[in-house]
PDB file of N, CA and C in Angstrom:
ATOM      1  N   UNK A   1     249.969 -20.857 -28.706  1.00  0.00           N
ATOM      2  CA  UNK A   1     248.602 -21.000 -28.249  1.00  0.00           C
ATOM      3  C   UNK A   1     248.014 -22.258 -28.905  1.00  0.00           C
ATOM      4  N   UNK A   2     247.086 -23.321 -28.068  1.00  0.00           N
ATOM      5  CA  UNK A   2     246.644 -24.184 -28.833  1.00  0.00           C
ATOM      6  C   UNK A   2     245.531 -24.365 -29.637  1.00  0.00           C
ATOM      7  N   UNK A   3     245.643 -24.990 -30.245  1.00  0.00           N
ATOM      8  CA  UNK A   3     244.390 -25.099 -31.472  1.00  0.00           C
ATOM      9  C   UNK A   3     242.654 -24.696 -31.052  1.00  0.00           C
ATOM     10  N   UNK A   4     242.798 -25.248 -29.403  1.00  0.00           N
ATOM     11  CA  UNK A   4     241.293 -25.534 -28.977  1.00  0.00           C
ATOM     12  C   UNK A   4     241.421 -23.974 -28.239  1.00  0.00           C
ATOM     13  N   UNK A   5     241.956 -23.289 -27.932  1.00  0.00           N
ATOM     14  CA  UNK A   5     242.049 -21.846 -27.392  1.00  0.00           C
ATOM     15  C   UNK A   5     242.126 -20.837 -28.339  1.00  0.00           C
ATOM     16  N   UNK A   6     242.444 -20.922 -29.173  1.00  0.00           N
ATOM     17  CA  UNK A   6     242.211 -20.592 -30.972  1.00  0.00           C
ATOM     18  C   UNK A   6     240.568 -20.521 -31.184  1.00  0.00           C
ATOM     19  N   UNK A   7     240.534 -22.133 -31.309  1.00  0.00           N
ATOM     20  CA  UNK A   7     238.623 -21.990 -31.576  1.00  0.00           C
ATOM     21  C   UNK A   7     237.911 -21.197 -30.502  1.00  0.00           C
ATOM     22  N   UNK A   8     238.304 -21.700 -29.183  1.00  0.00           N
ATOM     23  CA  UNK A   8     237.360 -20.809 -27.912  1.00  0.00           C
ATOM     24  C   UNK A   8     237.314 -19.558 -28.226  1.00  0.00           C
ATOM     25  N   UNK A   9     238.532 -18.652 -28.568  1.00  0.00           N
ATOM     26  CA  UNK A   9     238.606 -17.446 -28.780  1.00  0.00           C
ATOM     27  C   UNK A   9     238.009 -17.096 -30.190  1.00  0.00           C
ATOM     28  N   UNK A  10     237.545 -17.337 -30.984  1.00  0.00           N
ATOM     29  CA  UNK A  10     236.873 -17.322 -31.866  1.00  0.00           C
ATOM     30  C   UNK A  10     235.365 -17.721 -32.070  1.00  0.00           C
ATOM     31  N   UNK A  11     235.102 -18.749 -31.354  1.00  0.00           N
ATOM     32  CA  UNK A  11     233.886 -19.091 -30.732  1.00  0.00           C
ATOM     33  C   UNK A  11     233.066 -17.807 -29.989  1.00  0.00           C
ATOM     34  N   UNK A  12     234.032 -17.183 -28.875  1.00  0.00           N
ATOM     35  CA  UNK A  12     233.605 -16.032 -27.966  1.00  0.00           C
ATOM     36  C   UNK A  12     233.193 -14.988 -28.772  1.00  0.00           C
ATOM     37  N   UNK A  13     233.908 -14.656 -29.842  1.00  0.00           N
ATOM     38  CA  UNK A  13     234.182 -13.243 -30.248  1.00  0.00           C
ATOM     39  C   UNK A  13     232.516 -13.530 -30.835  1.00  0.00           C
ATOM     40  N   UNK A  14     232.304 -14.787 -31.767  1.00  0.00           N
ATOM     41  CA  UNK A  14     230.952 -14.796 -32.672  1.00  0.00           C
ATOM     42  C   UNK A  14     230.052 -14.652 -31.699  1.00  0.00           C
ATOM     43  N   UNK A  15     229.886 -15.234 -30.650  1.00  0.00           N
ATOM     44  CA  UNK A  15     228.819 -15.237 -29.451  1.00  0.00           C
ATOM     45  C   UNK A  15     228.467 -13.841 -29.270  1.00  0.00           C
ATOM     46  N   UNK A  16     229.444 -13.362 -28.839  1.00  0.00           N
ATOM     47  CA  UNK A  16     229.174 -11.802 -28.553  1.00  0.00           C
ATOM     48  C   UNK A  16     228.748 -10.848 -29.271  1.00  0.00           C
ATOM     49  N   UNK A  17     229.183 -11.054 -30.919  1.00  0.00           N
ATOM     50  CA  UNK A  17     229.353 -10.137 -31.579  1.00  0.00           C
ATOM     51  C   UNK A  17     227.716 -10.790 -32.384  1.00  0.00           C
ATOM     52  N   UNK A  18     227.289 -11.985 -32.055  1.00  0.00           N
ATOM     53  CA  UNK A  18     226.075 -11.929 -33.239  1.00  0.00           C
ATOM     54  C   UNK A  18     224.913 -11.516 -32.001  1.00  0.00           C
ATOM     55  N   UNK A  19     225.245 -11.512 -30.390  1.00  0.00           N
ATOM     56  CA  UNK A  19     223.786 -11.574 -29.709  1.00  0.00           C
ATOM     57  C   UNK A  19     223.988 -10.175 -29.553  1.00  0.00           C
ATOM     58  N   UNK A  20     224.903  -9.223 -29.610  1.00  0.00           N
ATOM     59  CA  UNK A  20     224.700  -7.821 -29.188  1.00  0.00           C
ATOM     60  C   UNK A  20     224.117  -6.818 -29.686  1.00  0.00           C
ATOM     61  N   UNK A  21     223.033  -7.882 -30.913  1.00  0.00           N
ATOM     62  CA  UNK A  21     222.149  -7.060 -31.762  1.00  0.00           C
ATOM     63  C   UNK A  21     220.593  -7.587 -30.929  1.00  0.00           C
ATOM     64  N   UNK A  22     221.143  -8.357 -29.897  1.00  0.00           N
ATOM     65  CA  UNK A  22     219.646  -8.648 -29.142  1.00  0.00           C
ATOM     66  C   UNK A  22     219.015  -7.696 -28.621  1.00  0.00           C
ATOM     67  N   UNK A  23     219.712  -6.991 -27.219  1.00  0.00           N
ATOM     68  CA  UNK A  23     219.642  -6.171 -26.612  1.00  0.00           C
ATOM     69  C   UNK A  23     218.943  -4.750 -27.730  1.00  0.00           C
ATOM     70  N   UNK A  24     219.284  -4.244 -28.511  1.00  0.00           N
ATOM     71  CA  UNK A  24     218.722  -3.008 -29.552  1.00  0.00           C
ATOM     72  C   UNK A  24     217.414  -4.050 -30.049  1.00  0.00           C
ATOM     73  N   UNK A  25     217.617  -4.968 -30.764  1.00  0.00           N
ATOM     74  CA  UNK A  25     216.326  -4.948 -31.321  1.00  0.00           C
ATOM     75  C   UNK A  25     215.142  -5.260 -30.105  1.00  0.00           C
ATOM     76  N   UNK A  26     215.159  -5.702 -29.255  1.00  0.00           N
ATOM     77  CA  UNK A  26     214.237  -5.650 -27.584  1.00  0.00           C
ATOM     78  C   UNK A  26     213.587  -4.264 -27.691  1.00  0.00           C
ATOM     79  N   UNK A  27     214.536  -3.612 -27.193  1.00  0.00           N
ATOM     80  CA  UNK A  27     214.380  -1.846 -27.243  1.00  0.00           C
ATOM     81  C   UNK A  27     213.164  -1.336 -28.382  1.00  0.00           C
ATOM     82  N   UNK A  28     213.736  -1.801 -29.615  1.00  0.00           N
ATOM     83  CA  UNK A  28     213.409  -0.959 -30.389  1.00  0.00           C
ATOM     84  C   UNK A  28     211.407  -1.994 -30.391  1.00  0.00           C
ATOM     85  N   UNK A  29     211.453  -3.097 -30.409  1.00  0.00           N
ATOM     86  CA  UNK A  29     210.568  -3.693 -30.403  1.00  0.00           C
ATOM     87  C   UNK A  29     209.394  -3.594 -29.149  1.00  0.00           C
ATOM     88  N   UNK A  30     210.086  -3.130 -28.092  1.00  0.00           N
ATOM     89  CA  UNK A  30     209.223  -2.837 -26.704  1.00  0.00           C
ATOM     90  C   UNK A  30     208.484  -0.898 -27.344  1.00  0.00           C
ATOM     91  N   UNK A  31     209.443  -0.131 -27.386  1.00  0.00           N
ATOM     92  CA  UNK A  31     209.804   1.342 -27.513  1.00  0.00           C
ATOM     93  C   UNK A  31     209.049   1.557 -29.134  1.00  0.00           C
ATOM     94  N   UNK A  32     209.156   1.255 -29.686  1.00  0.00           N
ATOM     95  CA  UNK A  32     209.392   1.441 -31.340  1.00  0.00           C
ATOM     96  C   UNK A  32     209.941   2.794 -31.389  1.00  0.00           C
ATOM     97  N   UNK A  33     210.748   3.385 -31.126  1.00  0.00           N
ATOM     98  CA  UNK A  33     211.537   4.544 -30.704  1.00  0.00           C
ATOM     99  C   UNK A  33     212.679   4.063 -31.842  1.00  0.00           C
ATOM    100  N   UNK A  34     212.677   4.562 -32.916  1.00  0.00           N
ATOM    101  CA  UNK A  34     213.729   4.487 -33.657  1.00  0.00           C
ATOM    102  C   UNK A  34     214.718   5.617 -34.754  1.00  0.00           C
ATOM    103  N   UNK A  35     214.205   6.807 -34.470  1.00  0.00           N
ATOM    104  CA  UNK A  35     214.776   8.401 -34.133  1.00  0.00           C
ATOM    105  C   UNK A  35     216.336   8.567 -34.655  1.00  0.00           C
ATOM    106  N   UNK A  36     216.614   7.380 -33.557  1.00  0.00           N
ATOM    107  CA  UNK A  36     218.285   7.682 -33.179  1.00  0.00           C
ATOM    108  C   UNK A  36     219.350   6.799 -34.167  1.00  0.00           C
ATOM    109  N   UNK A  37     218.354   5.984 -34.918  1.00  0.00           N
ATOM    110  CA  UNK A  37     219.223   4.897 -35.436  1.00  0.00           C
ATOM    111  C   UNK A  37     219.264   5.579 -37.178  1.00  0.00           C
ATOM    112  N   UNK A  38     220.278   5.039 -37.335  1.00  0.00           N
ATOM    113  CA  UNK A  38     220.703   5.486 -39.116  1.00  0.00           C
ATOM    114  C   UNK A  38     219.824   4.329 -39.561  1.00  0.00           C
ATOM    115  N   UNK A  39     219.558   5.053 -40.741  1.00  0.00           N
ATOM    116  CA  UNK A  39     218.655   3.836 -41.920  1.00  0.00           C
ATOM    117  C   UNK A  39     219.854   3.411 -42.632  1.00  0.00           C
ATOM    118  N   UNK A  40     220.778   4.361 -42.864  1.00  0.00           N
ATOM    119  CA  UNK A  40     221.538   3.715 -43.652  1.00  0.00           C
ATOM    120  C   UNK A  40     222.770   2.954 -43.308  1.00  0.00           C
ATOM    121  N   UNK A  41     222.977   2.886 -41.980  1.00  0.00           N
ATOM    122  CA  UNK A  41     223.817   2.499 -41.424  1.00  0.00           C
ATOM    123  C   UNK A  41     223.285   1.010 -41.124  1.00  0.00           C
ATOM    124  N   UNK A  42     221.895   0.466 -40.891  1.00  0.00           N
ATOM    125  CA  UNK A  42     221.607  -0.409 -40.763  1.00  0.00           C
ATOM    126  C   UNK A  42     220.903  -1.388 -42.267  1.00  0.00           C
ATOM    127  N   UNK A  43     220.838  -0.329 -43.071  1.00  0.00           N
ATOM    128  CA  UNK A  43     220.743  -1.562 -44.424  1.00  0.00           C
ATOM    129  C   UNK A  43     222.171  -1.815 -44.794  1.00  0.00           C
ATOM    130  N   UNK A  44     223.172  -1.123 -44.903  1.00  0.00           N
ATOM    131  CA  UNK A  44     224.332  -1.561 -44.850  1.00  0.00           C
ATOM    132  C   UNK A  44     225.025  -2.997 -44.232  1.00  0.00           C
ATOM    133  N   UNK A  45     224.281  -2.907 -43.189  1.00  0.00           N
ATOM    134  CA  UNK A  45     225.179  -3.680 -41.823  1.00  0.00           C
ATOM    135  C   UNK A  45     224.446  -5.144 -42.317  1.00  0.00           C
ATOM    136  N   UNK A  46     222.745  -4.621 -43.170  1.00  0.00           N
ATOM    137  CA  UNK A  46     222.176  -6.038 -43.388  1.00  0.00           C
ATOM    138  C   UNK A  46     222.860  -6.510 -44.428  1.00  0.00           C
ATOM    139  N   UNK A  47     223.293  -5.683 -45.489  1.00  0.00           N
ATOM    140  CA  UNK A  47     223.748  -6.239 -46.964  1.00  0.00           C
ATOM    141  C   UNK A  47     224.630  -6.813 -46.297  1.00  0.00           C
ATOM    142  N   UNK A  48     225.711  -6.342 -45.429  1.00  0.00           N
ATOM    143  CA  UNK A  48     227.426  -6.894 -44.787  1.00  0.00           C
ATOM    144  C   UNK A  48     226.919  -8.149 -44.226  1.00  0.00           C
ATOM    145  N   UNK A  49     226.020  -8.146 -43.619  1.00  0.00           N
ATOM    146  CA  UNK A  49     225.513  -9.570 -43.096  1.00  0.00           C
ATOM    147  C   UNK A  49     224.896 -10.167 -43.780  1.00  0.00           C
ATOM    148  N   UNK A  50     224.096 -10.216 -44.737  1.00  0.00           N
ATOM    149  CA  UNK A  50     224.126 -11.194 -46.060  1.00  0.00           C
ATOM    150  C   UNK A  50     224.969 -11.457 -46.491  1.00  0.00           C
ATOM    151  N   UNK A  51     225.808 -10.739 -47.018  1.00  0.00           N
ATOM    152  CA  UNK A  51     226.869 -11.441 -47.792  1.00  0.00           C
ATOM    153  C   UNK A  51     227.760 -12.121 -47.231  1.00  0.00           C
ATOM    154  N   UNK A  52     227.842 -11.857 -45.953  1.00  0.00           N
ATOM    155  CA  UNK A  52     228.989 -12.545 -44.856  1.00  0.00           C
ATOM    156  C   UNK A  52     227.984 -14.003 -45.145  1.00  0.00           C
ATOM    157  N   UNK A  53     226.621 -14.210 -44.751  1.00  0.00           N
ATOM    158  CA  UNK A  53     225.809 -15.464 -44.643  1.00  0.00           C
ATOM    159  C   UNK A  53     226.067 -16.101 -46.465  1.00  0.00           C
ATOM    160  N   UNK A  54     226.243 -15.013 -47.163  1.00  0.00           N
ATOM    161  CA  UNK A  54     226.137 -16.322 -48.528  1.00  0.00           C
ATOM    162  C   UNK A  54     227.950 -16.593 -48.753  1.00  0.00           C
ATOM    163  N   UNK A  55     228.504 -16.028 -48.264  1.00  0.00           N
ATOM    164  CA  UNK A  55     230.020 -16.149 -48.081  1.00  0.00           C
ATOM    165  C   UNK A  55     230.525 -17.166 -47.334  1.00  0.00           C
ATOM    166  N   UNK A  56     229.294 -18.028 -46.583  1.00  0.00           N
ATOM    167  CA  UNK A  56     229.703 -18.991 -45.924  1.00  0.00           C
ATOM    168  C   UNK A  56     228.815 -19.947 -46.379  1.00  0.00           C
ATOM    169  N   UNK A  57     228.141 -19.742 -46.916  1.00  0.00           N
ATOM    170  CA  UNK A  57     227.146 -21.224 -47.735  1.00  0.00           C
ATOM    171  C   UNK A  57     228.262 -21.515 -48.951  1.00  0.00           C
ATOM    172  N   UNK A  58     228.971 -20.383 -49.594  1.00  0.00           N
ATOM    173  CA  UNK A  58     229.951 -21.210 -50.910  1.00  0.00           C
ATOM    174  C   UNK A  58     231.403 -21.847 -50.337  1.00  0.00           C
ATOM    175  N   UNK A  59     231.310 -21.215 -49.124  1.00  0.00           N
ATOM    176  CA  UNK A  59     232.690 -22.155 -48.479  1.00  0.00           C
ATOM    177  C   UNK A  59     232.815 -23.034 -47.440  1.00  0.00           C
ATOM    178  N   UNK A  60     231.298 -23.409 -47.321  1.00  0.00           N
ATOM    179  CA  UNK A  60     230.638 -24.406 -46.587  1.00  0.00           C
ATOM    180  C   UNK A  60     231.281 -24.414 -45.111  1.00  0.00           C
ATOM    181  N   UNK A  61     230.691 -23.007 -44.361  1.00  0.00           N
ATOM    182  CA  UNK A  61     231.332 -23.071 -42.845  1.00  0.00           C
ATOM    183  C   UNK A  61     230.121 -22.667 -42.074  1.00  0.00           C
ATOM    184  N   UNK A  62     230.277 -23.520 -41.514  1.00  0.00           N
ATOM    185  CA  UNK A  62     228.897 -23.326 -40.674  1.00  0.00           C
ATOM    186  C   UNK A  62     228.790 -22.155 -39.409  1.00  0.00           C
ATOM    187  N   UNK A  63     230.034 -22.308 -38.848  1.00  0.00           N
ATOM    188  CA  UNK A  63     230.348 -20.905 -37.850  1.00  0.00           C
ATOM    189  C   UNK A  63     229.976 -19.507 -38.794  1.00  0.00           C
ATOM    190  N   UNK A  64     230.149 -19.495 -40.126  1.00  0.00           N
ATOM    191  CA  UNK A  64     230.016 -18.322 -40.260  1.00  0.00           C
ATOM    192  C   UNK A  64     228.392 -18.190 -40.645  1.00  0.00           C
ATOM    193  N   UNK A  65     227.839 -19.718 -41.454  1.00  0.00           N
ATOM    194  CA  UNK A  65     226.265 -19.228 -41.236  1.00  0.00           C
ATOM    195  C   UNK A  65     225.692 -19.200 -40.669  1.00  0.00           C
ATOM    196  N   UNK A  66     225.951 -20.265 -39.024  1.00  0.00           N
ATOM    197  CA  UNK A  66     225.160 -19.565 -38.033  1.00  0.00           C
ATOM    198  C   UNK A  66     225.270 -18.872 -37.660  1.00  0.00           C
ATOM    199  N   UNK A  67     226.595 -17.828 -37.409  1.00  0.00           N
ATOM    200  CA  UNK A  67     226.415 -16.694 -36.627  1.00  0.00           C
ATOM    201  C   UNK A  67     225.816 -15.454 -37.154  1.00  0.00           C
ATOM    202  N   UNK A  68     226.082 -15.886 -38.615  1.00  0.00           N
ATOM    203  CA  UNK A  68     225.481 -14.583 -39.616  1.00  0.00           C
ATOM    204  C   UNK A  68     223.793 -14.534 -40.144  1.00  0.00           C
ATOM    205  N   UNK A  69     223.146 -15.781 -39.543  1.00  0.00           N
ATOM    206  CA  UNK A  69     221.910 -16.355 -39.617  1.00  0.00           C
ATOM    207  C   UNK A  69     221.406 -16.041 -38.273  1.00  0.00           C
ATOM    208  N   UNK A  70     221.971 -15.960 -37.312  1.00  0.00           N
ATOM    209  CA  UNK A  70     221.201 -15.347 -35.831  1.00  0.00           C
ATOM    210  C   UNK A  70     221.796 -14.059 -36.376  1.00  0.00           C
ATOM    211  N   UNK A  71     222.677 -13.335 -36.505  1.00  0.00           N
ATOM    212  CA  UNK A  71     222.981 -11.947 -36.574  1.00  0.00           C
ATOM    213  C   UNK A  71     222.026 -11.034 -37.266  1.00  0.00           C
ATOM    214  N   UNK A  72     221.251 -11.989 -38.326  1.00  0.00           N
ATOM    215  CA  UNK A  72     220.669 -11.165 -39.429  1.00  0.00           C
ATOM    216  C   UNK A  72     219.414 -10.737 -39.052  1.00  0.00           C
ATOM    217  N   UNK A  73     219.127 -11.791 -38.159  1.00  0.00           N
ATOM    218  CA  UNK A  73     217.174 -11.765 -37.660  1.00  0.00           C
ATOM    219  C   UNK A  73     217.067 -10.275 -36.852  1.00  0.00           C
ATOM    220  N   UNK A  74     217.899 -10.225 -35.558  1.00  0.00           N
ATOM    221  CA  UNK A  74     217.762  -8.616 -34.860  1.00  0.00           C
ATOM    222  C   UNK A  74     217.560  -7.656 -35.788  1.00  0.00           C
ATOM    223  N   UNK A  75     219.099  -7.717 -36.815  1.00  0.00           N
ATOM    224  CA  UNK A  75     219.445  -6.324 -37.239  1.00  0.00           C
ATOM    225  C   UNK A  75     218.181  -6.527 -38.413  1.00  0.00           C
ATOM    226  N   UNK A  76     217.085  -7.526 -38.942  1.00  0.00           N
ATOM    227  CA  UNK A  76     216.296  -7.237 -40.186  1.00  0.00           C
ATOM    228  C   UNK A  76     215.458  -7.095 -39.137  1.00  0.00           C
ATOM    229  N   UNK A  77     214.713  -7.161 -38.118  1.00  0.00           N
ATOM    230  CA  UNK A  77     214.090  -6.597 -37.235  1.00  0.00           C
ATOM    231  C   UNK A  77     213.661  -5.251 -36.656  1.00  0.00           C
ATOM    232  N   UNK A  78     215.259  -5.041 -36.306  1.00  0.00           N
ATOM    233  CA  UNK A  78     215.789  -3.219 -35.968  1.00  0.00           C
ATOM    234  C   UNK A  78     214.914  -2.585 -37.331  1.00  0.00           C
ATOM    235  N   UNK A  79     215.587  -3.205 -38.497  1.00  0.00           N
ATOM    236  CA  UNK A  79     215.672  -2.299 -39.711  1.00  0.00           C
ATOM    237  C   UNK A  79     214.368  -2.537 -40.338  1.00  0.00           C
ATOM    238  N   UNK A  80     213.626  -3.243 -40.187  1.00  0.00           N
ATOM    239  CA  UNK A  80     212.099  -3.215 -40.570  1.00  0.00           C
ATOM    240  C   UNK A  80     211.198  -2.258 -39.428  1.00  0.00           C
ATOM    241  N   UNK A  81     211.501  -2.307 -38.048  1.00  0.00           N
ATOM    242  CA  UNK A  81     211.140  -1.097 -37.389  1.00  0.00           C
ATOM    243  C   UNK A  81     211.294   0.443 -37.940  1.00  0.00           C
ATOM    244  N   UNK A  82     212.489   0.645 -37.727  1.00  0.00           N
ATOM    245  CA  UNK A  82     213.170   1.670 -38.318  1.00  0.00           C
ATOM    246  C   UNK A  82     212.480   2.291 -39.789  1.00  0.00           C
ATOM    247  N   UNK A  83     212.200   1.319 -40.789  1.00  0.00           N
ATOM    248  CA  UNK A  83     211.519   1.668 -41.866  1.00  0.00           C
ATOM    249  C   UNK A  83     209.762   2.639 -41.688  1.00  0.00           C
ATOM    250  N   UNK A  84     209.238   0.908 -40.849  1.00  0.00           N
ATOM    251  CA  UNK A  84     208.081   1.141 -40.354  1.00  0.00           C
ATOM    252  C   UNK A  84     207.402   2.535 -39.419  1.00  0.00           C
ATOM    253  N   UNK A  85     208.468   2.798 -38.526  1.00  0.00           N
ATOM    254  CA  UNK A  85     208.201   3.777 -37.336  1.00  0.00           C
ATOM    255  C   UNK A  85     209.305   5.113 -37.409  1.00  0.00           C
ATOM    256  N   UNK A  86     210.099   5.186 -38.456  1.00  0.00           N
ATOM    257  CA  UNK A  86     211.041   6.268 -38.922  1.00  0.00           C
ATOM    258  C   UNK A  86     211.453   6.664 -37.842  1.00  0.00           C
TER     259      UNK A  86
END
């Protein structure tokens, strides 16, 4: 497989995997309906996504801080709802 189908496929996976926290935090921000969601499942997911974001400022990669820098805004969003509206 070549190098540039390597990156595409890696490129895709971050695309997907940092906007599919768009769609929930919409919801939860239209709804404030937040019932169904774990508290602890989502401060978790923020610490995992901090540290993924300072895990890429000491190894200076930018794929991983932008994706972990859009990833973080939904899910601290979700999870400031969630706090706010239990």
């Amino acid at each position: 497989m070549s190098p540039a189908t390597i990156e595409l496929i890696g490129a895709l996976a971050a695309t997907i995997t940092t906007l599919c926290w768009i769609p929930q935090a919409i919801k939860v921000l239209r709804t404030r309906e937040t019932a169904a969601i774990s508290l602890t499942m989502y401060c978790m997911l923020a610490v995992g996504i901090a540290l993924w974001l300072i895990y890429g400022f000491l190894i200076g990669s930018w794929p991983l801080i932008g994706a972990n820098t859009v990833t973080l805004v939904p899910v601290l969003a979700i999870l400031v709802m969630k706090l706010r509206f239990g």
